[in-house]
N, C-alpha and C. Protein backbone atom coordinates (compact mmCIF):
# COMPACT_ATOMS: atom_id res chain seq x y z
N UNK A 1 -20.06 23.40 -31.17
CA UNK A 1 -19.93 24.71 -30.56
C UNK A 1 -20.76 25.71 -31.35
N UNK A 2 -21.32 26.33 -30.53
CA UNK A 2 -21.64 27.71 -31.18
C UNK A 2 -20.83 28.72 -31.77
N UNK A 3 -21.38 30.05 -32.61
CA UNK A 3 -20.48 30.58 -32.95
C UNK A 3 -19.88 31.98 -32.09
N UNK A 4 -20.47 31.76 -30.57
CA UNK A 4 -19.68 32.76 -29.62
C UNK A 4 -18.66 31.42 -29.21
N UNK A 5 -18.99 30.72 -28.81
CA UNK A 5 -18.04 29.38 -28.86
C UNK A 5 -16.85 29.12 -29.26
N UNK A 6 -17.35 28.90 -30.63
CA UNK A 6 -16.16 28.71 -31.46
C UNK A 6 -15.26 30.00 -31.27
N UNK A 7 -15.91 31.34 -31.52
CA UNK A 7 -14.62 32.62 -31.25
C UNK A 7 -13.89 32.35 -30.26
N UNK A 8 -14.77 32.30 -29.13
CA UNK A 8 -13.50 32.38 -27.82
C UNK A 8 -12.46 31.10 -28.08
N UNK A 9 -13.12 29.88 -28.93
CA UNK A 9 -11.77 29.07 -28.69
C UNK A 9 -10.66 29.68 -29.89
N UNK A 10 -11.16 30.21 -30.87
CA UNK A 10 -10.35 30.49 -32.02
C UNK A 10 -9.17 31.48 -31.11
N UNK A 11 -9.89 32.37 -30.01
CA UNK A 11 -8.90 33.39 -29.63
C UNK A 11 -7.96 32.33 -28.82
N UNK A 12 -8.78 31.67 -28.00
CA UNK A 12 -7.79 30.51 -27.08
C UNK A 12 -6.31 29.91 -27.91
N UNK A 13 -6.87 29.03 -29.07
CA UNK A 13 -6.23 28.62 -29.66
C UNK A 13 -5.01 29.34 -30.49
N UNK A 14 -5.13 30.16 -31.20
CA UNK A 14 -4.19 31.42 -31.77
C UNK A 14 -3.76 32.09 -31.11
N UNK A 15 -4.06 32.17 -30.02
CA UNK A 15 -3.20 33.28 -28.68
C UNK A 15 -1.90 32.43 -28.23
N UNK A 16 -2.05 31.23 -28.58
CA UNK A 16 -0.64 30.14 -28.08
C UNK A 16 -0.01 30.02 -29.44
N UNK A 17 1.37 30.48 -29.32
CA UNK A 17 2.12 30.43 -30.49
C UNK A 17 3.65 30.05 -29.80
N UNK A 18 4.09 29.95 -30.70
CA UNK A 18 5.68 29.46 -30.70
C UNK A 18 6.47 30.70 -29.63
N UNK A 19 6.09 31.71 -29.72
CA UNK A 19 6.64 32.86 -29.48
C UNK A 19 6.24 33.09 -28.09
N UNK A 20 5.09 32.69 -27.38
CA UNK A 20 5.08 32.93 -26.56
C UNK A 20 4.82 31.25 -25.25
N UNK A 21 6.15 30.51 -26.27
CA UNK A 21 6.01 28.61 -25.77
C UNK A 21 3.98 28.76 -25.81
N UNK A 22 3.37 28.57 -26.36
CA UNK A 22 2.54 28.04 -26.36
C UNK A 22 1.10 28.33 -25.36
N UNK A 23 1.29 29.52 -24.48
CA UNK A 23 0.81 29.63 -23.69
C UNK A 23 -0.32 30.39 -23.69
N UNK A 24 -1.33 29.80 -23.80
CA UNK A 24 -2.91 30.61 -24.22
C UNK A 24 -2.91 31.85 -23.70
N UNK A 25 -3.92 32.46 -23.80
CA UNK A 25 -4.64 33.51 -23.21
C UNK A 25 -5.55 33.39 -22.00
N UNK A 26 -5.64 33.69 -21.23
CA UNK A 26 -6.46 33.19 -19.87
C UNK A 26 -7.74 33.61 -20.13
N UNK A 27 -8.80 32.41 -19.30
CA UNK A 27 -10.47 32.85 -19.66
C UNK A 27 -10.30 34.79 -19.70
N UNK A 28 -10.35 35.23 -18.31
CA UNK A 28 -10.95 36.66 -18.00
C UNK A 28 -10.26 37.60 -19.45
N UNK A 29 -8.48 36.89 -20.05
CA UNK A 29 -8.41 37.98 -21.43
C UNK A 29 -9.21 37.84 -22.89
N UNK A 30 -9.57 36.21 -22.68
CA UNK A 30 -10.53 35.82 -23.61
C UNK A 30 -11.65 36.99 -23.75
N UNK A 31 -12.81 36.97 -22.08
CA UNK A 31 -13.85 37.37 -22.35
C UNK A 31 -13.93 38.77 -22.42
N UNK A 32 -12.59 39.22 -22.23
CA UNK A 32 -12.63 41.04 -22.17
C UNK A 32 -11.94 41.12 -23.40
N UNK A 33 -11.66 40.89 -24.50
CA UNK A 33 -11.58 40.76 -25.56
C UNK A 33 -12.63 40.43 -26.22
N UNK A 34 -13.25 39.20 -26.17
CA UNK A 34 -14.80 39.96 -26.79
C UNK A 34 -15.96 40.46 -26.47
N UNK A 35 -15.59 41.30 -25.17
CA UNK A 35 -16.44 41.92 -24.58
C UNK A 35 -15.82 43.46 -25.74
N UNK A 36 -14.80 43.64 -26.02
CA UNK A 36 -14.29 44.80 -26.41
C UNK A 36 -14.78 44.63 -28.03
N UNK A 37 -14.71 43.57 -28.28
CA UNK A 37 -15.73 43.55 -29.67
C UNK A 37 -17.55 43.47 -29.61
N UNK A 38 -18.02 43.55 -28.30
CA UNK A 38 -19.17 44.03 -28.19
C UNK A 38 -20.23 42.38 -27.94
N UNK A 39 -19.38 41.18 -27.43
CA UNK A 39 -19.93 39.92 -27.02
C UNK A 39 -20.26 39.64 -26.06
N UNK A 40 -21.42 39.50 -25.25
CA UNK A 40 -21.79 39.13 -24.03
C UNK A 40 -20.94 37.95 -23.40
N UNK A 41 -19.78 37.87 -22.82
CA UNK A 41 -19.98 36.66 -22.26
C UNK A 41 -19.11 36.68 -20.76
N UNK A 42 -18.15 35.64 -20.18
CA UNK A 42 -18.10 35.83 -19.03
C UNK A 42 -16.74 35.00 -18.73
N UNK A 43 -15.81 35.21 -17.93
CA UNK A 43 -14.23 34.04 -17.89
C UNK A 43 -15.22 32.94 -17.25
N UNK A 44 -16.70 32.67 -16.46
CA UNK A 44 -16.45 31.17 -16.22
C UNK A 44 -17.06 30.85 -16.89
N UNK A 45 -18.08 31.67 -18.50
CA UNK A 45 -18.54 30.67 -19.29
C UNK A 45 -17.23 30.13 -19.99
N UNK A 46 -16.55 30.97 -20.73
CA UNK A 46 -15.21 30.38 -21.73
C UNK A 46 -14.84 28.96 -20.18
N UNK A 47 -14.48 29.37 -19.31
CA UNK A 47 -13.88 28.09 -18.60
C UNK A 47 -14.34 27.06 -18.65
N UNK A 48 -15.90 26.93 -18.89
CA UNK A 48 -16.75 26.05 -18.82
C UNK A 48 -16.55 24.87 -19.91
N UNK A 49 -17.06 26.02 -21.01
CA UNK A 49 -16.56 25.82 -22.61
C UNK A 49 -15.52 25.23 -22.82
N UNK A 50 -14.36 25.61 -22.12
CA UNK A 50 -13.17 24.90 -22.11
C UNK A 50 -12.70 23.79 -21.79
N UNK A 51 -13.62 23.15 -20.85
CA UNK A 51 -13.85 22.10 -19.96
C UNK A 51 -14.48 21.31 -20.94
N UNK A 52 -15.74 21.75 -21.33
CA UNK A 52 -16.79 20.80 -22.17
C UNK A 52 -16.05 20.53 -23.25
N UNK A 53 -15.91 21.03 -23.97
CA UNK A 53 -15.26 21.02 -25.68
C UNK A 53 -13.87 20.78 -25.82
N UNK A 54 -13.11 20.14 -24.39
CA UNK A 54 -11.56 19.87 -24.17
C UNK A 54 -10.98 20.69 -25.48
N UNK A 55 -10.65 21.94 -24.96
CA UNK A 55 -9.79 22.69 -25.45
C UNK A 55 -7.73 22.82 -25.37
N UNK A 56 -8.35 21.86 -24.47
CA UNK A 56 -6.72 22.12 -23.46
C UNK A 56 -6.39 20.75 -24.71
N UNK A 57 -7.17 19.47 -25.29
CA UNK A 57 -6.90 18.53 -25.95
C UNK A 57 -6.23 19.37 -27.56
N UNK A 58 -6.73 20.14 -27.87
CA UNK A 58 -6.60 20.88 -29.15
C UNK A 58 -5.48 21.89 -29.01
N UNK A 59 -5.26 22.17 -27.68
CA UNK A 59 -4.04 23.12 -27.95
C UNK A 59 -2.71 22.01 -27.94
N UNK A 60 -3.21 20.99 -27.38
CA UNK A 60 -1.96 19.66 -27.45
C UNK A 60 -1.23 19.42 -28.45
N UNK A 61 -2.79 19.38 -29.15
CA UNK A 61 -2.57 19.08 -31.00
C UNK A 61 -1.60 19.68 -31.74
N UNK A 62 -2.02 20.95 -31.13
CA UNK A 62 -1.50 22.23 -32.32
C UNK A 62 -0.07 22.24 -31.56
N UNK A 63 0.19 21.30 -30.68
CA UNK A 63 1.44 22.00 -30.15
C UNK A 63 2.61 20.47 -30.94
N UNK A 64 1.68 19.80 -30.63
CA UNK A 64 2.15 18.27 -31.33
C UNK A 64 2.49 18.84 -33.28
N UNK A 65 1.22 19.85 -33.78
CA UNK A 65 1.22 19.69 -35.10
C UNK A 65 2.79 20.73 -35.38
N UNK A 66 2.95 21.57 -34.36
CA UNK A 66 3.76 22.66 -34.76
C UNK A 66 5.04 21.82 -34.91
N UNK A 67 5.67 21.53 -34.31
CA UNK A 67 6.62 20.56 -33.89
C UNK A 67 6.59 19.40 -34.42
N UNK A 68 5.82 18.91 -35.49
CA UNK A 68 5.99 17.51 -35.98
C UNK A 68 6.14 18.27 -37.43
N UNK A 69 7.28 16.98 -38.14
CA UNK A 69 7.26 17.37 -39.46
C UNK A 69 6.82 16.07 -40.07
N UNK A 70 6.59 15.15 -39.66
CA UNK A 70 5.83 14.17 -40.10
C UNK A 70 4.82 14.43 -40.35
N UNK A 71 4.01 14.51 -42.39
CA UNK A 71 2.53 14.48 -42.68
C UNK A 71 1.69 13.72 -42.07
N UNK A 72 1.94 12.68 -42.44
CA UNK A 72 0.89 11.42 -42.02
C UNK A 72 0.50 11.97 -40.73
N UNK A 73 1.48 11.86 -39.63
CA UNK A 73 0.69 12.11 -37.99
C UNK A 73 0.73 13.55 -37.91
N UNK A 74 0.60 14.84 -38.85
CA UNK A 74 -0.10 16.09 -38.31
C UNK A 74 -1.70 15.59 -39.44
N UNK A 75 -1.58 14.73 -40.34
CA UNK A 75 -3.27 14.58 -40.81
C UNK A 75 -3.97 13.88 -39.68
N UNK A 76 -3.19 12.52 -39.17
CA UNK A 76 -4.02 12.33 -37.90
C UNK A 76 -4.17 12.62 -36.91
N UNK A 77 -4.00 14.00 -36.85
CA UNK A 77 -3.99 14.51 -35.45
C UNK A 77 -5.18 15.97 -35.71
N UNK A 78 -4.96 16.00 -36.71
CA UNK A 78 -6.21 16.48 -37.30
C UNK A 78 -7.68 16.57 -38.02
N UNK A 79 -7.51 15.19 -38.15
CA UNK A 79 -8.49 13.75 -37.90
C UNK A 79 -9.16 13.80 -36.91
N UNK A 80 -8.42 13.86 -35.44
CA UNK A 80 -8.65 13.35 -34.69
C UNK A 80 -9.29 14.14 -34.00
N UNK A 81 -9.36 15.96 -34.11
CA UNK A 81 -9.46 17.12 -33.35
C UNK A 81 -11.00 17.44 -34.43
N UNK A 82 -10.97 16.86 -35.87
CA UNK A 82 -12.22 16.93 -36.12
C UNK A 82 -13.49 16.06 -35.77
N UNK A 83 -12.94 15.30 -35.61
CA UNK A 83 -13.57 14.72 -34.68
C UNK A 83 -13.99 14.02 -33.39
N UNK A 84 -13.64 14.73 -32.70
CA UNK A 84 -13.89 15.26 -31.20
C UNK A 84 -14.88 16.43 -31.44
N UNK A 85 -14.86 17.51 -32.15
CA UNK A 85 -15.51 18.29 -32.04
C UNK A 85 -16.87 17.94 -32.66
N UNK A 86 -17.22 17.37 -33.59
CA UNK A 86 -18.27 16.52 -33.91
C UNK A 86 -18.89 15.93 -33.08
N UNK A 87 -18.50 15.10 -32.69
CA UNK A 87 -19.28 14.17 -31.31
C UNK A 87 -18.87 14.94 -30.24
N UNK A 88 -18.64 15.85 -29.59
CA UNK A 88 -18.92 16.81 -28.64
C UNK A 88 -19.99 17.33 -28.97
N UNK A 89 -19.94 18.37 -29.86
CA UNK A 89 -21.46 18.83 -30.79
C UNK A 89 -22.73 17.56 -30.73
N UNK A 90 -22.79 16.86 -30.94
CA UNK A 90 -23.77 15.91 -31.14
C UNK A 90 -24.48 14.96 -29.92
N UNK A 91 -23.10 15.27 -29.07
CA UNK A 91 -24.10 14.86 -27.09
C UNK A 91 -24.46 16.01 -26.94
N UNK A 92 -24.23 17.35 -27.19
CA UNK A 92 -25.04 18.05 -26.75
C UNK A 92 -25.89 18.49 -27.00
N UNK A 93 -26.12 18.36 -28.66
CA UNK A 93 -27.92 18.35 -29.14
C UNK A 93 -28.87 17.19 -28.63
N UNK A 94 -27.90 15.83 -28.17
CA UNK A 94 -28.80 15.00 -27.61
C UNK A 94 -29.19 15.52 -26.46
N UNK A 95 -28.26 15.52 -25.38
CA UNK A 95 -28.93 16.05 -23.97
C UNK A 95 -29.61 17.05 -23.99
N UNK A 96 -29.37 18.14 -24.59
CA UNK A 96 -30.48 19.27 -25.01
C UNK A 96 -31.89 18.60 -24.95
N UNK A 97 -31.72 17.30 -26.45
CA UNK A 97 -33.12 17.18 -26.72
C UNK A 97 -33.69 16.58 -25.60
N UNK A 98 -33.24 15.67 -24.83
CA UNK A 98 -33.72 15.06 -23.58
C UNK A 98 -34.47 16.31 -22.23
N UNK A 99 -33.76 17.30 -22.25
CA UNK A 99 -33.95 18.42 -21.42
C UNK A 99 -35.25 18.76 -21.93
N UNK A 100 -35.65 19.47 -23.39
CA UNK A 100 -36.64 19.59 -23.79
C UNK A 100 -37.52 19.00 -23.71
N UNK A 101 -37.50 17.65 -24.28
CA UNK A 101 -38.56 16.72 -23.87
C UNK A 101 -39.06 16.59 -22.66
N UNK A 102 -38.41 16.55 -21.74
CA UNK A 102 -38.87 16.45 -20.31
C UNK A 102 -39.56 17.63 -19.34
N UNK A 103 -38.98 19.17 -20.26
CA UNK A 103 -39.97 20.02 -19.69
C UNK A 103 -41.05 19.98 -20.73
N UNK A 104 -41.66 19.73 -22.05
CA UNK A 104 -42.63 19.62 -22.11
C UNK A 104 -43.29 18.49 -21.67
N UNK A 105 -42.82 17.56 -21.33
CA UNK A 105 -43.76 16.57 -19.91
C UNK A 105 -44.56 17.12 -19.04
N UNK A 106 -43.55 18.15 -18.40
CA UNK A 106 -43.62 18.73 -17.37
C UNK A 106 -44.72 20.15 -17.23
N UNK A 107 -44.88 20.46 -18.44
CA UNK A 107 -45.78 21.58 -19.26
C UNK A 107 -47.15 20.95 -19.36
N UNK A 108 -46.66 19.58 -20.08
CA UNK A 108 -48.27 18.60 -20.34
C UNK A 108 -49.29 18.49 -19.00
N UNK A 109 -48.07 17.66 -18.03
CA UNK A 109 -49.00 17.48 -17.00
C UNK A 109 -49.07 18.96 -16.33
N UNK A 110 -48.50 19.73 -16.47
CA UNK A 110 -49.00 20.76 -15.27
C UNK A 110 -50.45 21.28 -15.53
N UNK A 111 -50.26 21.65 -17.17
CA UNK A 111 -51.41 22.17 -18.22
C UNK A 111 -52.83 21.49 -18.01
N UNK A 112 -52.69 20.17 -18.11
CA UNK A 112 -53.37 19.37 -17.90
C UNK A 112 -54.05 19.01 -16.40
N UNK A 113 -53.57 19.61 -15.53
CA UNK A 113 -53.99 19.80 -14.05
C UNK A 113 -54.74 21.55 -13.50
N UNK A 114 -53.72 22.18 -14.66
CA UNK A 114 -54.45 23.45 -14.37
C UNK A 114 -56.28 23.88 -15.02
N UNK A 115 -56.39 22.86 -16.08
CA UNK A 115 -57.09 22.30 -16.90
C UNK A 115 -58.59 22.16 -15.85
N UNK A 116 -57.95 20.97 -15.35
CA UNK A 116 -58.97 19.97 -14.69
C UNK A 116 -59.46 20.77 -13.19
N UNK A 117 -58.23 21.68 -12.82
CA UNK A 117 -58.71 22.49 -11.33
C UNK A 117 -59.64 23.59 -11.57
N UNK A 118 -59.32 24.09 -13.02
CA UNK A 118 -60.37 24.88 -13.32
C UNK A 118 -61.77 24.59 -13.21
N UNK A 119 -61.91 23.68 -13.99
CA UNK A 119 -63.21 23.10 -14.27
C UNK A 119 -63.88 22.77 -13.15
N UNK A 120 -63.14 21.96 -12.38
CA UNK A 120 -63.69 21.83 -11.15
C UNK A 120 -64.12 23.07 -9.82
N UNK A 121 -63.23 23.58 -9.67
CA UNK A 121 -62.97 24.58 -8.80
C UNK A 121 -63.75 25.60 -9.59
N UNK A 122 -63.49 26.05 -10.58
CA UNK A 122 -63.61 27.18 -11.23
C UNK A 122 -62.90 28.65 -11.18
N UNK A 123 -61.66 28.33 -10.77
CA UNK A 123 -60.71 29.19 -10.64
C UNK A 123 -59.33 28.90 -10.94
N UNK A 124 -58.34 29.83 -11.23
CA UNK A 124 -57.17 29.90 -11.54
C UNK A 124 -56.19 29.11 -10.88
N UNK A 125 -54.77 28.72 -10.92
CA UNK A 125 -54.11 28.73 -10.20
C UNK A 125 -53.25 29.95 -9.16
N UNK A 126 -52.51 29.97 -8.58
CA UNK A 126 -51.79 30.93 -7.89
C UNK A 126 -51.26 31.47 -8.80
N UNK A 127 -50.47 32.76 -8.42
CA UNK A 127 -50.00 33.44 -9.64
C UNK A 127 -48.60 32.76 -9.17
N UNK A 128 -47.97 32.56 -8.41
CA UNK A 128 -46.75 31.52 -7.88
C UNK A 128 -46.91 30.05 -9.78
N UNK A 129 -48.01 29.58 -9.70
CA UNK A 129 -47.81 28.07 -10.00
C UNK A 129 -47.90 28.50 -11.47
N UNK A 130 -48.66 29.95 -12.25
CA UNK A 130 -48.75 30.22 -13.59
C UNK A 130 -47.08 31.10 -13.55
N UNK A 131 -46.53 31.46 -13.26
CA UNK A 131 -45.17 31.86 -13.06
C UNK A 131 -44.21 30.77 -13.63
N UNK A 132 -44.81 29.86 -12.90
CA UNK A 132 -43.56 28.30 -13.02
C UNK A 132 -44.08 28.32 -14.49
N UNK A 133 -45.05 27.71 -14.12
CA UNK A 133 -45.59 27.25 -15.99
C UNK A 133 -44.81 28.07 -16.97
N UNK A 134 -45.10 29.62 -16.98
CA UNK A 134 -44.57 30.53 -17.80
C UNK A 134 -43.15 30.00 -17.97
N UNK A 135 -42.46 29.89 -16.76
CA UNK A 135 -40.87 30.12 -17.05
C UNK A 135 -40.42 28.68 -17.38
N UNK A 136 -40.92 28.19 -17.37
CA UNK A 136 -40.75 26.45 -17.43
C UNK A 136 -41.16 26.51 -19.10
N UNK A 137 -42.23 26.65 -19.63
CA UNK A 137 -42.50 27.10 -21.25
C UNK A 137 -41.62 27.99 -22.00
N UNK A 138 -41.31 29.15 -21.31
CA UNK A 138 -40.08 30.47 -21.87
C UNK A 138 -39.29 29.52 -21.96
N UNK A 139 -38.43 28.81 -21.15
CA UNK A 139 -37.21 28.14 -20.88
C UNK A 139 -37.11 26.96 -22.25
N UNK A 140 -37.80 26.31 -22.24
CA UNK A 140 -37.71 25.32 -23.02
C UNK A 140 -37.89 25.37 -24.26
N UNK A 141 -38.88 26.54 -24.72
CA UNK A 141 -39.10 26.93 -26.29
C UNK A 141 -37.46 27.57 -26.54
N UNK A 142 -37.18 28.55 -25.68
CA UNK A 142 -36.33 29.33 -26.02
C UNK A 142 -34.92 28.46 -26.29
N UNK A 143 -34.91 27.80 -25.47
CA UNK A 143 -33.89 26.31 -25.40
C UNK A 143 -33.38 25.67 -27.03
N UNK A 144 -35.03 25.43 -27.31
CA UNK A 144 -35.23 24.22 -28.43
C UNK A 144 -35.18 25.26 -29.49
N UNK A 145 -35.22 26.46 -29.59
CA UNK A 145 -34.92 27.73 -30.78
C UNK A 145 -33.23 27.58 -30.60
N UNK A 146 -32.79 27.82 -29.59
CA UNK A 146 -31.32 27.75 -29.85
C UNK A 146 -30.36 26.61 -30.15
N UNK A 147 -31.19 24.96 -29.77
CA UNK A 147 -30.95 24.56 -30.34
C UNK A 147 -31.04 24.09 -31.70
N UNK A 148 -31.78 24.25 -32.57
CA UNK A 148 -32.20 24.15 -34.07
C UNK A 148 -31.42 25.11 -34.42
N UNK A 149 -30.90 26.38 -33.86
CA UNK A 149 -30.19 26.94 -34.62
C UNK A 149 -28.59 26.10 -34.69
N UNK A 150 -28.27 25.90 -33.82
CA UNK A 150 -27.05 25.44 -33.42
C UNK A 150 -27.18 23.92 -34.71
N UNK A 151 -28.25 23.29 -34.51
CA UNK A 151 -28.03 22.39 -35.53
C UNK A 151 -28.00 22.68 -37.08
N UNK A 152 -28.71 23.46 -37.22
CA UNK A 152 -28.41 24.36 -38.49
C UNK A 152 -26.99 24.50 -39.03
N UNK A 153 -26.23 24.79 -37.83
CA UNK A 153 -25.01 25.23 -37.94
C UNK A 153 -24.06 24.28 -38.87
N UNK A 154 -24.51 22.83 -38.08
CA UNK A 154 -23.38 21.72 -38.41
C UNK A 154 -23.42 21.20 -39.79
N UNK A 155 -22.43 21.42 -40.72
CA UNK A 155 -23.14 21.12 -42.20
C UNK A 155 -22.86 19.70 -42.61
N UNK A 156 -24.29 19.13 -43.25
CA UNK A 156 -23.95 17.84 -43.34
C UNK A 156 -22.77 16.84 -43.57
N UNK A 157 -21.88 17.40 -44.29
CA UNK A 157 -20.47 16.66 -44.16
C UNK A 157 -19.69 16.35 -42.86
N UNK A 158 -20.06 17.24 -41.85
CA UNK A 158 -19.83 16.77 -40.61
C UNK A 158 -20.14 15.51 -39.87
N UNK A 159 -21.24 15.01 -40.40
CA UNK A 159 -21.67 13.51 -40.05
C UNK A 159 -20.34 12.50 -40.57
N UNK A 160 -20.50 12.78 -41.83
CA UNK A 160 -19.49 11.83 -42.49
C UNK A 160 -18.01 12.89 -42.62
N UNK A 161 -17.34 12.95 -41.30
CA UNK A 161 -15.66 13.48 -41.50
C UNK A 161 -14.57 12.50 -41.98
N UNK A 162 -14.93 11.97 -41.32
CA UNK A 162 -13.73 10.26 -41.61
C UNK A 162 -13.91 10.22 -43.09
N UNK A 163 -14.87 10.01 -43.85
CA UNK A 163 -15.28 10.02 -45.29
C UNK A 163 -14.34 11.00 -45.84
N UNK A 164 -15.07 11.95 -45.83
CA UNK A 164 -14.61 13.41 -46.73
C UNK A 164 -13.05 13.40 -46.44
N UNK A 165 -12.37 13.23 -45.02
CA UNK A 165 -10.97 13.21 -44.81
C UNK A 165 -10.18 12.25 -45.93
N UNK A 166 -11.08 10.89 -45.93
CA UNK A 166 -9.97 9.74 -46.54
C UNK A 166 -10.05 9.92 -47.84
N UNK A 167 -11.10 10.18 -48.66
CA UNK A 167 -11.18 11.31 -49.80
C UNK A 167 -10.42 12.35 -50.35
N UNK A 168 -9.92 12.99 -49.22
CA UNK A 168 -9.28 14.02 -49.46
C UNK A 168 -7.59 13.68 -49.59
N UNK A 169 -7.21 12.68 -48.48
CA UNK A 169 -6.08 12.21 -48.53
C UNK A 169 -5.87 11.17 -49.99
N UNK A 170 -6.63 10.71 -50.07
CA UNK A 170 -6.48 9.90 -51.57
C UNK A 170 -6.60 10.94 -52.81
N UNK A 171 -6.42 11.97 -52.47
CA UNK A 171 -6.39 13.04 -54.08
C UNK A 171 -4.83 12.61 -54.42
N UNK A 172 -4.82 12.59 -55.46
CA UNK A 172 -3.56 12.31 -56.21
C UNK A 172 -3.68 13.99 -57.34
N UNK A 173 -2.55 14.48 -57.78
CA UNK A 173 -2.70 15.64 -58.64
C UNK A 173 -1.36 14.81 -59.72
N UNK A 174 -1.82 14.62 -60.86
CA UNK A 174 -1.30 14.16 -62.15
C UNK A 174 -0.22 15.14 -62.59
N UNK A 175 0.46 15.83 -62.57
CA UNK A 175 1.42 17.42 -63.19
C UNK A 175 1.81 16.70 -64.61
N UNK A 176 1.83 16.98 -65.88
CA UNK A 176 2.53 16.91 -67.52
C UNK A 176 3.32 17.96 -67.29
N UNK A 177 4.35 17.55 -67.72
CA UNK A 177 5.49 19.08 -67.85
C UNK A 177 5.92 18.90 -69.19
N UNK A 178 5.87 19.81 -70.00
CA UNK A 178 5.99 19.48 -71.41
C UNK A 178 7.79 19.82 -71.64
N UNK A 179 8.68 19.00 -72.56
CA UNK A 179 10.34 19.09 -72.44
C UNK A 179 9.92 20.22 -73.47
N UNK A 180 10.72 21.05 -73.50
CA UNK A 180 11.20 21.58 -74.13
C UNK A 180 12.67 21.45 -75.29
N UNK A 181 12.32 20.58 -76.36
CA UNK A 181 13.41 20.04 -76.73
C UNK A 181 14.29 20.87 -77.69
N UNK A 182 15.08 21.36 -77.38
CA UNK A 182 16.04 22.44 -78.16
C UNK A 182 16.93 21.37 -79.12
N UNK A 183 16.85 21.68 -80.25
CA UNK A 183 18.02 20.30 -80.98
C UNK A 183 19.41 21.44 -81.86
């Protein structure tokens, strides 16, 4: 997720509490909430978002974690919500990259035709077919900028979660308590 992303789910997620059984905040209070903090966005992007990044799976969690007093299954259930979000994140830098790739295909050969009509012809294309080109180039640079940022985002320990988790669960903390022996 991004980090307009991630907000709206943070509001999603924290808006369901014990107090009110659990019951989120709806897209349209999501996005007029951070529309009121000054965020572009919209109730059917958050819905979307919500859909893609199974949010409705994470409020399960948290509803499973609130209500369980068992450690072991609130660590794996938090295990489990880190990673989902990981490999959610990571099909979508793939399909991204596939998208990209394919409009600069699509850039190559056009380029490469506008190229050859020149030469031949000795004239331009339509302002219709340099339009496409343009927005077909805008689109895809601008694309592949937002995604590099977005990958930026994910910090390498995210590859390896399962790692760093079972790591973390194997900390042991040693305590010495010194007696105090009064005789």
């Amino acid at each position: 997720m991004n980090d307009l992303q991630q907000m709206a789910f943070n509001i999603y997620i924290d808006s369901a509490s014990f107090e009110n059984d659990f019951k989120p905040m709806s897209e349209e209070a999501i996005a007029q909430k951070m529309r009121n903090e000054g965020h572009e966005t919209s109730s059917s992007s958050i819905n979307r978002w919500k859909n893609k990044f199974e949010w409705n799976k994470a409020l399960e969690n948290k509803i499973t974690l609130a209500m369980s007093e068992n450690k072991e299954l609130k660590n794996i259930i938090q295990k489990s919500s880190l990673q989902t979000t990981v490999k959610n994140t990571k099909v979508d830098i793939e399909r991204n990259n596939m998208i990209i790739a394919g409009s600069y295909e699509i850039m190559e050969r056009e380029l490469t035709r506008l190229i050859n009509d020149q030469k031949q012809n000795g004239k331009l294309k339509s302002k219709e077919d340099i339009e496409l080109f343009k927005f077909i180039a805008t689109l895809s640079t601008q694309r592949h900028d937002k995604m590099l940022d977005r990958l930026a985002l994910i910090p390498p320990e995210s590859v390896s979660g399962d790692e760093l988790i079972s790591r973390l669960m194997d900390v042991t903390i040693d305590v010495e308590v010194e007696e105090d022996t009064q005789e």
